[in-house]
C-alpha atoms as a PDB file:
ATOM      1  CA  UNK A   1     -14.129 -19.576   1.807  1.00  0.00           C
ATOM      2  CA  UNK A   2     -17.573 -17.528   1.107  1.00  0.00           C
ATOM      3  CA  UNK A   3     -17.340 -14.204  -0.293  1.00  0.00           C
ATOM      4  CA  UNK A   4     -20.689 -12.079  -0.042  1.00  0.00           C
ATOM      5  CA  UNK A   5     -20.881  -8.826  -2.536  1.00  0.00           C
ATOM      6  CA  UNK A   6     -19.673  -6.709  -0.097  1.00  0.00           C
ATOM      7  CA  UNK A   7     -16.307  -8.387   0.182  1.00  0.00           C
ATOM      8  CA  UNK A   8     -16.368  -8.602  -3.592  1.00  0.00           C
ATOM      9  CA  UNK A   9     -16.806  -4.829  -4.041  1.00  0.00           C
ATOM     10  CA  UNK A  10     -14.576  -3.626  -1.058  1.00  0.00           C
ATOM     11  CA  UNK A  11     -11.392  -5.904  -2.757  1.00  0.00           C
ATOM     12  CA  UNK A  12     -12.121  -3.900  -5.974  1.00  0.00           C
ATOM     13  CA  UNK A  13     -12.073  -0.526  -4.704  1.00  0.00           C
ATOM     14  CA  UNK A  14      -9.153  -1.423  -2.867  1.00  0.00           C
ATOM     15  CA  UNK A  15      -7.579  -2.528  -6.368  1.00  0.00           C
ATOM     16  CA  UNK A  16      -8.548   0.270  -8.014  1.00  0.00           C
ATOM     17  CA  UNK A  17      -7.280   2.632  -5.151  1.00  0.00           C
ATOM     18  CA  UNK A  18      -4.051   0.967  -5.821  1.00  0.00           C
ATOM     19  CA  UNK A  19      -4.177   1.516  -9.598  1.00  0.00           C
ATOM     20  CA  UNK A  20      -5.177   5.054  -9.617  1.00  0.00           C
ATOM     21  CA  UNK A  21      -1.814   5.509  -6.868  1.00  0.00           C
ATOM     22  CA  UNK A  22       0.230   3.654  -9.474  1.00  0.00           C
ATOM     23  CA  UNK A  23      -1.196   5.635 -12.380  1.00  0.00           C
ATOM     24  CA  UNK A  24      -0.484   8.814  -9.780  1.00  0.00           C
ATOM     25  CA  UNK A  25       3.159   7.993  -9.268  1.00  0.00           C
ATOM     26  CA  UNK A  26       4.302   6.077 -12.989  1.00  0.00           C
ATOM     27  CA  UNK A  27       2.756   9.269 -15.147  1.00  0.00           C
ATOM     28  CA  UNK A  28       4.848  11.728 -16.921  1.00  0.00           C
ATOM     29  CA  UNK A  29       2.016  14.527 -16.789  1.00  0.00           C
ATOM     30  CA  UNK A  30       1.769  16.494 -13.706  1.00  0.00           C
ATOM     31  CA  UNK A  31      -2.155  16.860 -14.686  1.00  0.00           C
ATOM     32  CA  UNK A  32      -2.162  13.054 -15.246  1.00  0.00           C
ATOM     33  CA  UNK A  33      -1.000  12.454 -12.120  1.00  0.00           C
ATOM     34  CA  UNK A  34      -3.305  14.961 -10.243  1.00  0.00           C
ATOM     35  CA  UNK A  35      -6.239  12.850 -11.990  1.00  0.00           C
ATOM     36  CA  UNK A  36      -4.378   9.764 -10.523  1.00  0.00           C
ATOM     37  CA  UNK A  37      -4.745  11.572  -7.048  1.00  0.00           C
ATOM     38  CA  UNK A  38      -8.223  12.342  -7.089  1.00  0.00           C
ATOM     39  CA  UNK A  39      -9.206   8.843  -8.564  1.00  0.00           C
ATOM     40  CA  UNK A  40      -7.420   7.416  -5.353  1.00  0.00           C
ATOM     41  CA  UNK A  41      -9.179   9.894  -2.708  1.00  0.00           C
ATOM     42  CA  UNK A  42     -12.637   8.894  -4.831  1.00  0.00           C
ATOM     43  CA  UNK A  43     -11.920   4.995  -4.409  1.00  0.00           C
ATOM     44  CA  UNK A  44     -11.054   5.684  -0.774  1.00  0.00           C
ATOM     45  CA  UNK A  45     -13.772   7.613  -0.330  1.00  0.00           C
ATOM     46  CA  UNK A  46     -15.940   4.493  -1.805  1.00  0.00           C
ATOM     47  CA  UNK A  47     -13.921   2.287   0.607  1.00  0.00           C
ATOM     48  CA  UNK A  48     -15.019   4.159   3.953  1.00  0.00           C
ATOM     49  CA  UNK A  49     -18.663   3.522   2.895  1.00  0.00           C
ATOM     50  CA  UNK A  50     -18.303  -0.115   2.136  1.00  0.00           C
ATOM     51  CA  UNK A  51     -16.602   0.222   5.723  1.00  0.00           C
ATOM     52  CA  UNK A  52     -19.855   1.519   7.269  1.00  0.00           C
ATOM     53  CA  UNK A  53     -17.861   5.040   7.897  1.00  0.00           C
ATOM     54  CA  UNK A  54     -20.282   7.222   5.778  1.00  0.00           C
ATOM     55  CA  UNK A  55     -18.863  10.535   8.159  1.00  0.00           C
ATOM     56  CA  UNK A  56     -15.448   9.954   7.055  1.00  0.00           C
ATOM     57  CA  UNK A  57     -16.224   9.066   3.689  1.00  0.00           C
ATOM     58  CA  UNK A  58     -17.215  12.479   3.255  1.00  0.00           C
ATOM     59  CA  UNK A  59     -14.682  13.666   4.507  1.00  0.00           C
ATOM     60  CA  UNK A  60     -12.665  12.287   1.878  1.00  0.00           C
ATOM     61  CA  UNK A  61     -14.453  12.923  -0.880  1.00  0.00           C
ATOM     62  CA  UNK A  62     -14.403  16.743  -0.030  1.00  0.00           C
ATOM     63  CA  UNK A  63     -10.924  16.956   1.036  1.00  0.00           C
ATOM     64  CA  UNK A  64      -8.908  13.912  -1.135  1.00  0.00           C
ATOM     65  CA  UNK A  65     -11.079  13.969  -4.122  1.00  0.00           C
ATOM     66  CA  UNK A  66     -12.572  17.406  -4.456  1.00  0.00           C
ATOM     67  CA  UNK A  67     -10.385  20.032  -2.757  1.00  0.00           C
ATOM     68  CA  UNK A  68      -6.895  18.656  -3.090  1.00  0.00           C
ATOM     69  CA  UNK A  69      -7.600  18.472  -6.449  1.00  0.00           C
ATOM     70  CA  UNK A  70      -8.775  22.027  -7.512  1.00  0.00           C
ATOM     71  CA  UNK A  71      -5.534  23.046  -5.351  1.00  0.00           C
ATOM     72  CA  UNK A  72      -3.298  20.793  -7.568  1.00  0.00           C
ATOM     73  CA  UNK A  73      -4.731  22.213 -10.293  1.00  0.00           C
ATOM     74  CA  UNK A  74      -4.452  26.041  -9.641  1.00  0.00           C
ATOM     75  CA  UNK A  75      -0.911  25.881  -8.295  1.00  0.00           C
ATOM     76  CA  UNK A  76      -0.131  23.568 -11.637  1.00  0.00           C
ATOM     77  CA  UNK A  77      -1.541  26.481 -13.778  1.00  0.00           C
ATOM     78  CA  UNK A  78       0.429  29.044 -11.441  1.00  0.00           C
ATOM     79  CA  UNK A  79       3.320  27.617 -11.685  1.00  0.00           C
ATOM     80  CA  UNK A  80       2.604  26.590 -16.064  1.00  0.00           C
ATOM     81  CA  UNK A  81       1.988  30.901 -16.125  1.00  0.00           C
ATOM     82  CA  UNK A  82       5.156  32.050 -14.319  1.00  0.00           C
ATOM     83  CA  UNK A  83       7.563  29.650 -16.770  1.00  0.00           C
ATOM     84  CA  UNK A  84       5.949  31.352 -19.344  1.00  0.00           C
ATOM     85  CA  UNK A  85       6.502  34.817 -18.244  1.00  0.00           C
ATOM     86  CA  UNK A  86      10.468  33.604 -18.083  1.00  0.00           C
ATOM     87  CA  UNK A  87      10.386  32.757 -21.952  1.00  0.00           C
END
């Protein structure tokens, strides 16, 4: 069996898609876990351009990476400010 870069590099984004979901689902922040997200969508997003899909790779960077992330993020701190208004 021959593997060329390519093959080398798309395995390891793969793996490292796979760790970020792990590190996304095992963490006991929710802001660790939203960094686990967007480390996912980024590798993805890495994934689809190894795969020749540079249109779709995009794609997921804006959406997966970028955008679900700064969503996470403000309903986290939404959420963080009305618990404290409770107190």
């Amino acid at each position: 069996m021959s593997f060329d870069l390519l093959s080398v590099l798309n395995v390891l984004t793969l793996i490292g898609a796979m760790c970020a979901a792990v590190v996304a689902v095992m963490a006991n922040r929710m802001l660790d876990s939203i960094v686990g997200i967007a480390a996912a969508g980024s590798f993805i997003a890495v994934a689809f351009l190894f795969l020749q899909a540079p249109d779709v790779a995009i794609a997921e960077a804006a959406v997966g990476a970028v955008l679900g992330t700064v969503l996470y993020i403000i309903a986290l701190r939404k959420i963080i400010g009305k618990e404290e208004e409770r107190k």
